[in-house]
Each structure stands twice: as C-alpha cells, then as structure tokens.
PDB file of N, CA and C in Angstrom:
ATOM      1  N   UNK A   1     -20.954 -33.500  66.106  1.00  0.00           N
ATOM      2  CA  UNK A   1     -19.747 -33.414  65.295  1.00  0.00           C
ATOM      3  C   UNK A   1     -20.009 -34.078  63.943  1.00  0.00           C
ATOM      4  N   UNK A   2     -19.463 -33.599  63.171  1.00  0.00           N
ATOM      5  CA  UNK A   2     -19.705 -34.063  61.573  1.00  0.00           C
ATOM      6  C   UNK A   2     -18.677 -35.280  61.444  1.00  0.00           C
ATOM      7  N   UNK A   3     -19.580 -35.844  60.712  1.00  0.00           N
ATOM      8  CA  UNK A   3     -19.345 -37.581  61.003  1.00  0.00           C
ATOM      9  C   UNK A   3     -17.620 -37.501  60.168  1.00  0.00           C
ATOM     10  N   UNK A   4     -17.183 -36.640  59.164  1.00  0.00           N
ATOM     11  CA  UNK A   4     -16.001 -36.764  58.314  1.00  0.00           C
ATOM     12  C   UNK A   4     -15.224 -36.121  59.688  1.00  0.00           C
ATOM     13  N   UNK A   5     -15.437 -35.104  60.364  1.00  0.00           N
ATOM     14  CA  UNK A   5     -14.859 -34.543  61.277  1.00  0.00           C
ATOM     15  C   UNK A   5     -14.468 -35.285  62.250  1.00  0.00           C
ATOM     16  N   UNK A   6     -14.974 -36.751  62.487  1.00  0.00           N
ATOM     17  CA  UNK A   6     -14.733 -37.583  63.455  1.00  0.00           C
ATOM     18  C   UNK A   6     -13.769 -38.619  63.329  1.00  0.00           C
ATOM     19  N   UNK A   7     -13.882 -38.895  62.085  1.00  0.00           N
ATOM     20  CA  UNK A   7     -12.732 -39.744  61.679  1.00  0.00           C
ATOM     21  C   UNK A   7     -11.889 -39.333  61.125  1.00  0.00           C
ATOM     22  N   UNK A   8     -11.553 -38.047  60.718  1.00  0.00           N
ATOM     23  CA  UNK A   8     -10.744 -37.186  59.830  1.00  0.00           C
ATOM     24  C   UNK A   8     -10.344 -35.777  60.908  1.00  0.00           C
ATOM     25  N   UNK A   9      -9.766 -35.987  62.044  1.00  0.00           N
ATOM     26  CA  UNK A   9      -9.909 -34.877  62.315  1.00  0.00           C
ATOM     27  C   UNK A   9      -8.648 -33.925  61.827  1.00  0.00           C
ATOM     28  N   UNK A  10      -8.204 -33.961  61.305  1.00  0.00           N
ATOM     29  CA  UNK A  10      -7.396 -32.814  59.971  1.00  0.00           C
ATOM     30  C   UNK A  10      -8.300 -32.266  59.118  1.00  0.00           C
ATOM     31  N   UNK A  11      -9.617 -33.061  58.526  1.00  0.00           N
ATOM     32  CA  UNK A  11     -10.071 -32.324  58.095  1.00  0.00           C
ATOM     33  C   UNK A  11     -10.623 -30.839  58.299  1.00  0.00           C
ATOM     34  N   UNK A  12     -10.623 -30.051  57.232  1.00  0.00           N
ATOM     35  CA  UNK A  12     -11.398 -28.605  57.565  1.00  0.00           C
ATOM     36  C   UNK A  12     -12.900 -28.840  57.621  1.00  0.00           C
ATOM     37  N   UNK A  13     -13.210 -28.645  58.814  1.00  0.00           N
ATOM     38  CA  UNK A  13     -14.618 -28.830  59.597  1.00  0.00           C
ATOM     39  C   UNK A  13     -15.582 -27.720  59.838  1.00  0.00           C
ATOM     40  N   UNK A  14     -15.033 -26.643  59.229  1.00  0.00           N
ATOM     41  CA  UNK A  14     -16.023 -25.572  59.237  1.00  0.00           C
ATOM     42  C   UNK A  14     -16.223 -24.988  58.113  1.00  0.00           C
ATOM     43  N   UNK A  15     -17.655 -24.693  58.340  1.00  0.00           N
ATOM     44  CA  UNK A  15     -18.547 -24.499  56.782  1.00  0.00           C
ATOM     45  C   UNK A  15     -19.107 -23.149  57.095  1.00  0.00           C
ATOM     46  N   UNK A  16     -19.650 -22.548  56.116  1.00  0.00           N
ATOM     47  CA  UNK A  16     -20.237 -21.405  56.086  1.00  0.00           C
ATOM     48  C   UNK A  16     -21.467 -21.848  56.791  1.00  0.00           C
ATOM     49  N   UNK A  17     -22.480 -21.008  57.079  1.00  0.00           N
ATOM     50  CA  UNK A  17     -23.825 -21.152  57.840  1.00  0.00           C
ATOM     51  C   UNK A  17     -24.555 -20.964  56.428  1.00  0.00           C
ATOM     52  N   UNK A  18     -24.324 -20.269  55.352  1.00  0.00           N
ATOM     53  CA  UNK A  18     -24.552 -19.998  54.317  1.00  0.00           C
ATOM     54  C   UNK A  18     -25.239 -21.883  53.178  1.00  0.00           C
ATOM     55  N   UNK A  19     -23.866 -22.571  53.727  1.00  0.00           N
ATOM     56  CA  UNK A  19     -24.000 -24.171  52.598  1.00  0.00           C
ATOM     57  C   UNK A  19     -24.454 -24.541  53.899  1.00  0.00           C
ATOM     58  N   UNK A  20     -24.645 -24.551  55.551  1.00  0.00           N
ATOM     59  CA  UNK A  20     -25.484 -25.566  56.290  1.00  0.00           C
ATOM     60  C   UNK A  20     -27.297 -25.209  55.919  1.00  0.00           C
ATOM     61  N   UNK A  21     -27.366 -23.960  55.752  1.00  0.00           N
ATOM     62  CA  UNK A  21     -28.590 -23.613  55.302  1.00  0.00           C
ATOM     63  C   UNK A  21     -29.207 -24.245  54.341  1.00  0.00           C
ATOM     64  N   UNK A  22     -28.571 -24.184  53.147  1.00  0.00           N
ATOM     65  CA  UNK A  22     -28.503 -24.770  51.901  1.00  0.00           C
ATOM     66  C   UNK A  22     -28.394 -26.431  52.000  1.00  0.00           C
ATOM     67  N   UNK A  23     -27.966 -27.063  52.710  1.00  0.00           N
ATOM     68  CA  UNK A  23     -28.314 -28.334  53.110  1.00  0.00           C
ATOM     69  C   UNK A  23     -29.164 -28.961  53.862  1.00  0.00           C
ATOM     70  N   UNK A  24     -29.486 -28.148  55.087  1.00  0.00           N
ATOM     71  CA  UNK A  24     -30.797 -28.786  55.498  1.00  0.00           C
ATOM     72  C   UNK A  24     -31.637 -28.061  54.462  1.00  0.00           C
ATOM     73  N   UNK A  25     -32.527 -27.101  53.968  1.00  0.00           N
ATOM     74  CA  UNK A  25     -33.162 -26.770  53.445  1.00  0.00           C
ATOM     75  C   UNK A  25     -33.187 -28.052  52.018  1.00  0.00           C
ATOM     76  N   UNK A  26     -32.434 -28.271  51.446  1.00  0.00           N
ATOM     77  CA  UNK A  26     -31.957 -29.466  50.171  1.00  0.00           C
ATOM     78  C   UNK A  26     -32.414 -30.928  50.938  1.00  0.00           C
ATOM     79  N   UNK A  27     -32.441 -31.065  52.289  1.00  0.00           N
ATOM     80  CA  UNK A  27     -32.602 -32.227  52.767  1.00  0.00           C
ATOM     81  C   UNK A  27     -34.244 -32.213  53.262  1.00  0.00           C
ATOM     82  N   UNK A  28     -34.599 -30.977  53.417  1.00  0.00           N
ATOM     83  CA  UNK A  28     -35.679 -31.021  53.725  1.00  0.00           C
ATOM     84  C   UNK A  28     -36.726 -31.058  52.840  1.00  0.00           C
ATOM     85  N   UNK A  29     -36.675 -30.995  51.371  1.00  0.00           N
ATOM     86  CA  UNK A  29     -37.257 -30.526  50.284  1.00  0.00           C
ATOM     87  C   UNK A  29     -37.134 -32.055  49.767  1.00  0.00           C
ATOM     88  N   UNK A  30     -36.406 -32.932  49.857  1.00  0.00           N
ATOM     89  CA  UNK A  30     -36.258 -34.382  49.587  1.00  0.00           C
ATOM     90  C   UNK A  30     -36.674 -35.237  50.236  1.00  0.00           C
ATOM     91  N   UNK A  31     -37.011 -34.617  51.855  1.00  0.00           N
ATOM     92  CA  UNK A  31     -37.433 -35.131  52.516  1.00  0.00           C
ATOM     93  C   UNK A  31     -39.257 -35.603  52.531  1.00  0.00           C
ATOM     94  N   UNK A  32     -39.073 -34.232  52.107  1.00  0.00           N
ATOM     95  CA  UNK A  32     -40.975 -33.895  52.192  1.00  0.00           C
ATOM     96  C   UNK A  32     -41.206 -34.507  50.301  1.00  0.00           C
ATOM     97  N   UNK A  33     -40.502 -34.637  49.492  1.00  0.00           N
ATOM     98  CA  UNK A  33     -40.949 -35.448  48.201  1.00  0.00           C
ATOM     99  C   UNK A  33     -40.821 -36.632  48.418  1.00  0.00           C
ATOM    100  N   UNK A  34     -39.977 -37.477  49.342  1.00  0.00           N
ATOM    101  CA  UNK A  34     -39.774 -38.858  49.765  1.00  0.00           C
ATOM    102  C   UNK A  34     -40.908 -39.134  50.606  1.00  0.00           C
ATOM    103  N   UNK A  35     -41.415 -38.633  51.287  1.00  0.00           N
ATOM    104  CA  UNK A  35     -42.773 -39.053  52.061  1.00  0.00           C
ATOM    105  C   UNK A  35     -44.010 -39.092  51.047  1.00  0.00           C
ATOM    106  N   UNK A  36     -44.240 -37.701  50.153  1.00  0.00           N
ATOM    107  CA  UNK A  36     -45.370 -37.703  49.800  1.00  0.00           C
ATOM    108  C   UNK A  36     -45.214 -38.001  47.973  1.00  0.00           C
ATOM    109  N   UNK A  37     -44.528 -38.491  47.628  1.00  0.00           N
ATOM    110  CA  UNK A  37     -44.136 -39.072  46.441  1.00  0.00           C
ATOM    111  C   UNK A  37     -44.091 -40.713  46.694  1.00  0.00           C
ATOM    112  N   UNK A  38     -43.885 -41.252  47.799  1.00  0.00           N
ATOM    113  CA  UNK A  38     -43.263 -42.610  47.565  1.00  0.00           C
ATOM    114  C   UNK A  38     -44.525 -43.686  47.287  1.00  0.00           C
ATOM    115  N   UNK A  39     -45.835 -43.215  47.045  1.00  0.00           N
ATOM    116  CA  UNK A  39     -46.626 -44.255  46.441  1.00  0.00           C
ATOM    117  C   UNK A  39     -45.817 -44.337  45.219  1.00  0.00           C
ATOM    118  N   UNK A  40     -45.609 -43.010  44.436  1.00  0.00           N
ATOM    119  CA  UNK A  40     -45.471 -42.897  43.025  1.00  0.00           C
ATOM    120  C   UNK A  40     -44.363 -43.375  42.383  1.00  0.00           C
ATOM    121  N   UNK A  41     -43.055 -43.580  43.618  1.00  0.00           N
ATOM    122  CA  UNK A  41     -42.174 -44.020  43.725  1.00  0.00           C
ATOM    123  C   UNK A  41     -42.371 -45.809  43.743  1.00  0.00           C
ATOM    124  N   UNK A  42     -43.129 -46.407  44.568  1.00  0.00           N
ATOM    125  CA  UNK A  42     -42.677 -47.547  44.750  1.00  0.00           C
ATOM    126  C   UNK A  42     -43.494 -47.796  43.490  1.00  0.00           C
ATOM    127  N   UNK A  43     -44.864 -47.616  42.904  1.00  0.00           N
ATOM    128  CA  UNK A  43     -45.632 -47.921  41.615  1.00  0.00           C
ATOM    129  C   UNK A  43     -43.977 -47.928  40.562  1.00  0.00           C
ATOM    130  N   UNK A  44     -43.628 -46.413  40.521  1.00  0.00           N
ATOM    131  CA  UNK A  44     -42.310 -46.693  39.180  1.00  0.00           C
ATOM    132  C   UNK A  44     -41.620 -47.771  39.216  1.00  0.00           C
ATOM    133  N   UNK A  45     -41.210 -48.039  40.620  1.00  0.00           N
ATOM    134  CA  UNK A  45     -40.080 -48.895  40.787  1.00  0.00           C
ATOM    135  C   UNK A  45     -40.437 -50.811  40.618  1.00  0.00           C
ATOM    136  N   UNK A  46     -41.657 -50.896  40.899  1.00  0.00           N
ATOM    137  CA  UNK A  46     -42.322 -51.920  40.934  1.00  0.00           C
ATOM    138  C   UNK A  46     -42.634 -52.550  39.051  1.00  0.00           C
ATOM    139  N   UNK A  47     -42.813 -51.130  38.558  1.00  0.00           N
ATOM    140  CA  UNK A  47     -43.021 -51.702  36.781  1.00  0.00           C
ATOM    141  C   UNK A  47     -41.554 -51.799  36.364  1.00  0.00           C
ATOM    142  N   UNK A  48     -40.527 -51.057  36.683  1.00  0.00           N
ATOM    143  CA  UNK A  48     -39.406 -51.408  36.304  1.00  0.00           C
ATOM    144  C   UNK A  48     -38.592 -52.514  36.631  1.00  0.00           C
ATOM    145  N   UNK A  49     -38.808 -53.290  37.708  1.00  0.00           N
ATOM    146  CA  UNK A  49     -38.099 -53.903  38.511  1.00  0.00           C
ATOM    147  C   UNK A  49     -39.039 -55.611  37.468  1.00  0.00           C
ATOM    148  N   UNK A  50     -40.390 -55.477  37.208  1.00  0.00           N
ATOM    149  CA  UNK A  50     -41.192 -56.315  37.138  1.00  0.00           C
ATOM    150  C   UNK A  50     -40.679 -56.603  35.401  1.00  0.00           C
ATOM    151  N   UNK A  51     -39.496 -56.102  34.860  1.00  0.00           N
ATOM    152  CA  UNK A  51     -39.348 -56.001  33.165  1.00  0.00           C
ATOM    153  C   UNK A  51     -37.896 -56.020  33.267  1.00  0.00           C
ATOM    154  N   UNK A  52     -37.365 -56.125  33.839  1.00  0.00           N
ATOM    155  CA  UNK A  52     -35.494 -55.971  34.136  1.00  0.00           C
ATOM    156  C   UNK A  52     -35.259 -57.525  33.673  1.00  0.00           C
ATOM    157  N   UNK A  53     -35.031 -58.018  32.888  1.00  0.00           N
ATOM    158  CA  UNK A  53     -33.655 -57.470  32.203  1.00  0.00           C
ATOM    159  C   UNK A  53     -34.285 -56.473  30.719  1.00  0.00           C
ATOM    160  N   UNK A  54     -35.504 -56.639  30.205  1.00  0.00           N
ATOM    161  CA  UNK A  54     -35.998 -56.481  29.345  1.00  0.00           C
ATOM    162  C   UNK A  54     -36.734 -54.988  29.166  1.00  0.00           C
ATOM    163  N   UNK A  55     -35.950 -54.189  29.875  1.00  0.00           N
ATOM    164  CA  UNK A  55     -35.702 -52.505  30.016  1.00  0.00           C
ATOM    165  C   UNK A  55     -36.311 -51.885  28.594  1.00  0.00           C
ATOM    166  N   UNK A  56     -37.182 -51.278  28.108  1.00  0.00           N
ATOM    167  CA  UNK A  56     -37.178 -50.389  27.413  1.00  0.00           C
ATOM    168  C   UNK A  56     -37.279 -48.939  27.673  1.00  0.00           C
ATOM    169  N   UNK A  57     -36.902 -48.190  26.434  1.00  0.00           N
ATOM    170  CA  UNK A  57     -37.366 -46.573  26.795  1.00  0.00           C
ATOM    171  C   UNK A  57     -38.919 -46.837  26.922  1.00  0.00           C
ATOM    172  N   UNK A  58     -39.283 -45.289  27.871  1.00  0.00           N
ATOM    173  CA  UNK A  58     -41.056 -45.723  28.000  1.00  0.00           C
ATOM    174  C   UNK A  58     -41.453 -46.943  28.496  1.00  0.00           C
ATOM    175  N   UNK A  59     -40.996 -47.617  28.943  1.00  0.00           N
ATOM    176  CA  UNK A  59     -42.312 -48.694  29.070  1.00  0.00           C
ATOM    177  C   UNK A  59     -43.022 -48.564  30.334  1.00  0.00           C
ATOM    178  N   UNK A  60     -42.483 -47.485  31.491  1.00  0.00           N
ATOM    179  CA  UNK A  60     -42.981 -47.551  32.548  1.00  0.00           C
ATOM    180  C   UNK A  60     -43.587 -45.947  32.095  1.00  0.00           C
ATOM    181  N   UNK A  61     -44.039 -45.138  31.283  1.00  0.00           N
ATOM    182  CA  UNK A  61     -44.190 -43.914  31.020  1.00  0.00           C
ATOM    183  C   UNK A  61     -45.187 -43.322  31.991  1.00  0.00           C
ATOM    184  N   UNK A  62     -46.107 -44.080  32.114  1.00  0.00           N
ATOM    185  CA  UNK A  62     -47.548 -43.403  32.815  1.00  0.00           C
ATOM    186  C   UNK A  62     -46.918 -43.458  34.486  1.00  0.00           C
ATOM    187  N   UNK A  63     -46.129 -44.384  34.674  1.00  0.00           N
ATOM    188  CA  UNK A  63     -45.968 -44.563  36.420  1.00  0.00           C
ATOM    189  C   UNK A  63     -44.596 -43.438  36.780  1.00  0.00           C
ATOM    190  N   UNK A  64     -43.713 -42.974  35.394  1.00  0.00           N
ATOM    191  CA  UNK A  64     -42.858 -42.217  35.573  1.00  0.00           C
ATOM    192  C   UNK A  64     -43.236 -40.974  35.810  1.00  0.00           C
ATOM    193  N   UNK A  65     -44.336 -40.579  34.452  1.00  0.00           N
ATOM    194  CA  UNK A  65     -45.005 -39.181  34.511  1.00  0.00           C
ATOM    195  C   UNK A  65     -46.121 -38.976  35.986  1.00  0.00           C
ATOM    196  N   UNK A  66     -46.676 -40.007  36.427  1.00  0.00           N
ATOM    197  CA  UNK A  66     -47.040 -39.649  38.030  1.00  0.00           C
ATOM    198  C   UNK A  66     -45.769 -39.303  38.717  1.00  0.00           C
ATOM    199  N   UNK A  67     -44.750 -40.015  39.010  1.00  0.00           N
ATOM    200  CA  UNK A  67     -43.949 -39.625  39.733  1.00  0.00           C
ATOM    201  C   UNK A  67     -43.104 -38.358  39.547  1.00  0.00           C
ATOM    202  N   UNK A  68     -42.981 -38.139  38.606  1.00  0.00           N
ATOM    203  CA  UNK A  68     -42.693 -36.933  38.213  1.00  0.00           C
ATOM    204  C   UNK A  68     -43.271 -35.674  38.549  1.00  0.00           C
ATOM    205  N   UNK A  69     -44.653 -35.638  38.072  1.00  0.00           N
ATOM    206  CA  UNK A  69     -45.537 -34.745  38.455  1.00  0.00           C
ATOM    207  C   UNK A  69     -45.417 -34.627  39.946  1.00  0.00           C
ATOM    208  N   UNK A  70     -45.564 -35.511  40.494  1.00  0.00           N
ATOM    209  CA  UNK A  70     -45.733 -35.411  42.263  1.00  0.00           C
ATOM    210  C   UNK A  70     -44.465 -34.276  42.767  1.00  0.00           C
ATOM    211  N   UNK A  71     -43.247 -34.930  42.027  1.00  0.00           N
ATOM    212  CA  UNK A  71     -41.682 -34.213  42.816  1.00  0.00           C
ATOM    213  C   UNK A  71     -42.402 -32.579  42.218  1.00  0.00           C
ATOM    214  N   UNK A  72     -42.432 -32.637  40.815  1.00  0.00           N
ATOM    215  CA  UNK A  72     -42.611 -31.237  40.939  1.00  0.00           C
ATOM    216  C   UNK A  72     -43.616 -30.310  41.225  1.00  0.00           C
ATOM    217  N   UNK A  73     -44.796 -31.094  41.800  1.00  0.00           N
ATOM    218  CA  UNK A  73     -45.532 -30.368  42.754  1.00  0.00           C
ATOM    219  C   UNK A  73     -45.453 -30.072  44.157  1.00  0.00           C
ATOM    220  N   UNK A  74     -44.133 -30.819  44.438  1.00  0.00           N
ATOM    221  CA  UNK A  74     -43.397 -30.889  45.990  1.00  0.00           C
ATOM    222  C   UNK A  74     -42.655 -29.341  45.605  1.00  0.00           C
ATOM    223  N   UNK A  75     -41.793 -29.341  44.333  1.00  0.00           N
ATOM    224  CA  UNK A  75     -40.935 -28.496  44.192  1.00  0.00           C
ATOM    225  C   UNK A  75     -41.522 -27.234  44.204  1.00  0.00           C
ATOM    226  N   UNK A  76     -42.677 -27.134  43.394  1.00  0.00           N
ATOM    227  CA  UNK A  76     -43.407 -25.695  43.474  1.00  0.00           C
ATOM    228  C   UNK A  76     -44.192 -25.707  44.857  1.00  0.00           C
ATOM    229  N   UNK A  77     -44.635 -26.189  45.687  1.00  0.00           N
ATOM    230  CA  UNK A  77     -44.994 -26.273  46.663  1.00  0.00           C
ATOM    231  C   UNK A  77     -46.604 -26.578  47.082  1.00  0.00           C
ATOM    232  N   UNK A  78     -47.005 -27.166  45.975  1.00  0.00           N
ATOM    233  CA  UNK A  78     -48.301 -27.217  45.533  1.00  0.00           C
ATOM    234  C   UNK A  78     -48.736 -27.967  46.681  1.00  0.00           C
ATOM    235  N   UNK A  79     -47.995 -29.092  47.422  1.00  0.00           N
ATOM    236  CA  UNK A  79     -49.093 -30.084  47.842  1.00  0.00           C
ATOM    237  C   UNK A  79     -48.895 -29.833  49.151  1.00  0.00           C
TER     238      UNK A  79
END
C-alpha cells in the first residue's frame, strides 16, 4: 500500500500504470547514477564542504565536471 494511502485513506490512490512506469524507471536511472557516480559524488561534496562558509563560483570545477560527466554517461547509458 502506498505509504500516503495509509495514512490518508481519502486520498485518491490510484495511478495510471503509465506514471508507476515512469517512476520506477526515474528511480531506477538514479539509482544506477547513485551507485556508480558516488566516488564523484563524495570527491564534489568533500571540496565543497572543505570551503563552506567561503563558497565560490568554480572552485570545486574539476570535481563538479567529473561528476557531471559520470551522471551523463549513466544518462546515455555509456557505463
């Protein structure tokens, strides 16, 4: 049962098969960039986190543009 459906049961609880498709497929595509992205992920997050409060544009550029590259080689299906 859908977790809003459980505590809401007034709510309208039925969806097209059409948007459940469209959601696992969306969850699965985030799923598989969250596994094979998250070196590139924790590197970004690690230069940003290591300069906070002192944030600039760019300053993490090279650890962004890896991570970047990675999602959209998840997205085209490269890897």
């Amino acid at each position: 049962m859908d977790q809003q459906c459980q505590w809401f049961p007034d709510a309208n609880c039925r969806f097209s098969s059409s948007v459940d498709m469209k959601d696992k497929n969306s969850t699965s595509t985030l799923r598989r960039i969250l596994v094979n992205c998250s070196v590139q992920a924790k590197e970004y997050g690690g230069c940003v986190a290591a300069k906070v409060p002192e944030v600039e544009h760019d300053m993490c550029l090279k650890q962004f543009l890896a991570l970047k590259n990675c999602m959209q080689n998840m997205l085209r299906g490269k890897a």
